[in-house]
C-alpha atoms as a PDB file:
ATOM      1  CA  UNK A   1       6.596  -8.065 -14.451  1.00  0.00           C
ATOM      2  CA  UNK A   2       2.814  -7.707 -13.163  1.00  0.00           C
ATOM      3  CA  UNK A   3       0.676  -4.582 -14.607  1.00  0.00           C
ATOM      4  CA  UNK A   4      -0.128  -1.816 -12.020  1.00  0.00           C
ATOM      5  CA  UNK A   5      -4.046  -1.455 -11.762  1.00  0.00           C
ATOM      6  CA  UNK A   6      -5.086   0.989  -8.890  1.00  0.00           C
ATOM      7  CA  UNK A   7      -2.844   2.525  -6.748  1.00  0.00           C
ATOM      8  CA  UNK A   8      -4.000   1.629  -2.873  1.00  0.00           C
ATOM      9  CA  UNK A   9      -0.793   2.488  -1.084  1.00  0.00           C
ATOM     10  CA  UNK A  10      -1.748  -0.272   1.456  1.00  0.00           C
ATOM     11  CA  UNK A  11       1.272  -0.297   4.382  1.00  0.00           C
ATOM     12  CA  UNK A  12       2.130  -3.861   4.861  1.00  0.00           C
ATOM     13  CA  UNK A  13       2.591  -4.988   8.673  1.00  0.00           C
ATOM     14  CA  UNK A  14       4.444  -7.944   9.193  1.00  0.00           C
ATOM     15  CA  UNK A  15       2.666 -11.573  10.322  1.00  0.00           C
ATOM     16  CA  UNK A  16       0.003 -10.258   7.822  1.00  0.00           C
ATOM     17  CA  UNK A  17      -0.666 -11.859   4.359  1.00  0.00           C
ATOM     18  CA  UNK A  18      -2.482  -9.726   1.723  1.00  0.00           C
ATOM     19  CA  UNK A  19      -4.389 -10.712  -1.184  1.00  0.00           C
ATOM     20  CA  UNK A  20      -6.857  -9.905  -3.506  1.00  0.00           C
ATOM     21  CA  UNK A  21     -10.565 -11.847  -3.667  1.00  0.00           C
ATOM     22  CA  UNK A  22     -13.221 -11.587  -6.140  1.00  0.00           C
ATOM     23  CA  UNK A  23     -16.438 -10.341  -4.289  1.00  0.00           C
ATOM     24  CA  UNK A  24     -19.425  -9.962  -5.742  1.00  0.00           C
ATOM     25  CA  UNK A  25     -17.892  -9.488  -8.888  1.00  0.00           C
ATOM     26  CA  UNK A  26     -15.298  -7.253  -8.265  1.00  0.00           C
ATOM     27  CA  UNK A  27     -11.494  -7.389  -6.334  1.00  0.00           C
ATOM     28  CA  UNK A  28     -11.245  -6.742  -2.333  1.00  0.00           C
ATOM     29  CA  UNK A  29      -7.835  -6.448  -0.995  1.00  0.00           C
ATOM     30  CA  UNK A  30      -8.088  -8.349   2.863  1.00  0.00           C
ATOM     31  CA  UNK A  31      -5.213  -9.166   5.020  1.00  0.00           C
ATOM     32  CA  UNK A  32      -5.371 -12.399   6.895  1.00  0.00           C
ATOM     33  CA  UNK A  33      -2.478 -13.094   9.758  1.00  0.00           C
ATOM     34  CA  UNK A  34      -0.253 -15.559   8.747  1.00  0.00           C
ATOM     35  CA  UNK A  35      -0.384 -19.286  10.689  1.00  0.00           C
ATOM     36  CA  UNK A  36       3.472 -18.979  11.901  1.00  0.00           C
ATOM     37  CA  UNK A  37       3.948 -23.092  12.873  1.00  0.00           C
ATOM     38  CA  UNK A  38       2.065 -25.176   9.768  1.00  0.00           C
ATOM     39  CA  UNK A  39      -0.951 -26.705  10.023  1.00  0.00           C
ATOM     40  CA  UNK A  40      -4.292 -25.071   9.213  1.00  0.00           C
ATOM     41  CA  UNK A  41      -5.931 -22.407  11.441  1.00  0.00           C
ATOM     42  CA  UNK A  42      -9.823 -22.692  13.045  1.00  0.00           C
ATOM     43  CA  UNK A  43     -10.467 -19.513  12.593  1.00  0.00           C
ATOM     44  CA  UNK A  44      -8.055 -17.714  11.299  1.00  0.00           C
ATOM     45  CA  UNK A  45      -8.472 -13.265  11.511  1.00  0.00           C
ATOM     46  CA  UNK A  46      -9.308 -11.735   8.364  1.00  0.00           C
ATOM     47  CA  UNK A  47     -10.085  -8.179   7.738  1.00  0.00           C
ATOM     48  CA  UNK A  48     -11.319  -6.081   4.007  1.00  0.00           C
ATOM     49  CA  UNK A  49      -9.269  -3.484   3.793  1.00  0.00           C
ATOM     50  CA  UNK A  50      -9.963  -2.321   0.094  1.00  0.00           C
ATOM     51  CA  UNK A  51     -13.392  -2.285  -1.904  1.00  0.00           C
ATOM     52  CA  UNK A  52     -12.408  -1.806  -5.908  1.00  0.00           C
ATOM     53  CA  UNK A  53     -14.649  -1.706  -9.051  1.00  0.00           C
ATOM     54  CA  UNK A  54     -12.258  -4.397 -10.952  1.00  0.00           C
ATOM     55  CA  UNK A  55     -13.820  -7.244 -12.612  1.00  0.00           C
ATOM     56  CA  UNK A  56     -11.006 -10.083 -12.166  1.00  0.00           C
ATOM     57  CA  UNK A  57     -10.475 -12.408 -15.310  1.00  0.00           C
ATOM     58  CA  UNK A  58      -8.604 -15.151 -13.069  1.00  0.00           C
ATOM     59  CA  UNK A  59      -8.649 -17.425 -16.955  1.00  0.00           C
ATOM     60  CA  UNK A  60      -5.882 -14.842 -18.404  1.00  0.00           C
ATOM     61  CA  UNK A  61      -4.833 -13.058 -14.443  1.00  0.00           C
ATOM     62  CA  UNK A  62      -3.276 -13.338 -11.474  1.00  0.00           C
ATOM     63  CA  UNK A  63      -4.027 -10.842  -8.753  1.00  0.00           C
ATOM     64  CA  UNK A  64      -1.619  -9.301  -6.180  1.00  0.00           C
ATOM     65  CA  UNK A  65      -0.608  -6.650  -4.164  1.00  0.00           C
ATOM     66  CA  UNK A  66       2.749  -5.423  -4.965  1.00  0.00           C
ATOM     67  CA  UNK A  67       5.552  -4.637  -3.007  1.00  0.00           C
ATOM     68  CA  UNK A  68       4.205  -1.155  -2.925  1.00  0.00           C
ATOM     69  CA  UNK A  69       1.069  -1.693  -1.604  1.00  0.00           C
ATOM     70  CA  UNK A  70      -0.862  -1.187  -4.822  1.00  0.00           C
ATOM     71  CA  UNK A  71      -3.266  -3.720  -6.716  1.00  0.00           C
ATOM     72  CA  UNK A  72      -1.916  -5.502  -9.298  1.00  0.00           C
ATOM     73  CA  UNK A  73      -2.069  -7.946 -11.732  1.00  0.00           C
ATOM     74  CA  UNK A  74       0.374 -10.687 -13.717  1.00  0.00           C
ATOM     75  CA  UNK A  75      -0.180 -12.897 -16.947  1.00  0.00           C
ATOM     76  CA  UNK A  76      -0.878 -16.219 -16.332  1.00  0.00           C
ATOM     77  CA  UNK A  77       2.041 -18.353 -18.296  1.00  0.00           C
ATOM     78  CA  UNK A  78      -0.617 -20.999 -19.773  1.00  0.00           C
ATOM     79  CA  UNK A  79      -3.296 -18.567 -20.450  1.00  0.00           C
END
């Protein structure tokens, strides 16, 4: 079970993937639309939605959004 960190309340739309990226130094929540047939996309559309003040320590982390909308974060199992 992941550890809630900020509360975005970020309303998922479907054919849209979103993650969490360290920028700068600190976590941005994009979205990205998903490639529906394989393969890797050109240029695939990718939008910030989210600007946080989270430093990300991706040696003990993982960093998601849960299913409700919110940034969070999960133990990694070999940490």
């Amino acid at each position: 079970m992941g550890e809630k960190l900020e509360e975005l309340d970020i309303e998922k739309e479907s054919g849209w993937l979103y993650y969490a990226k360290n920028v700068d130094g600190t976590l941005s929540v994009f979205r990205s639309k998903m490639n529906r047939g394989g393969g890797k996309m050109d240029n695939p559309e990718r939008e910030e939605i989210k600007n946080t003040d989270i430093e990300p320590d991706y040696s003990k982390y993982i960093y998601y959004i849960d299913g409700n909308g919110d940034l969070a974060r999960a133990e990694r199992k070999n940490a």
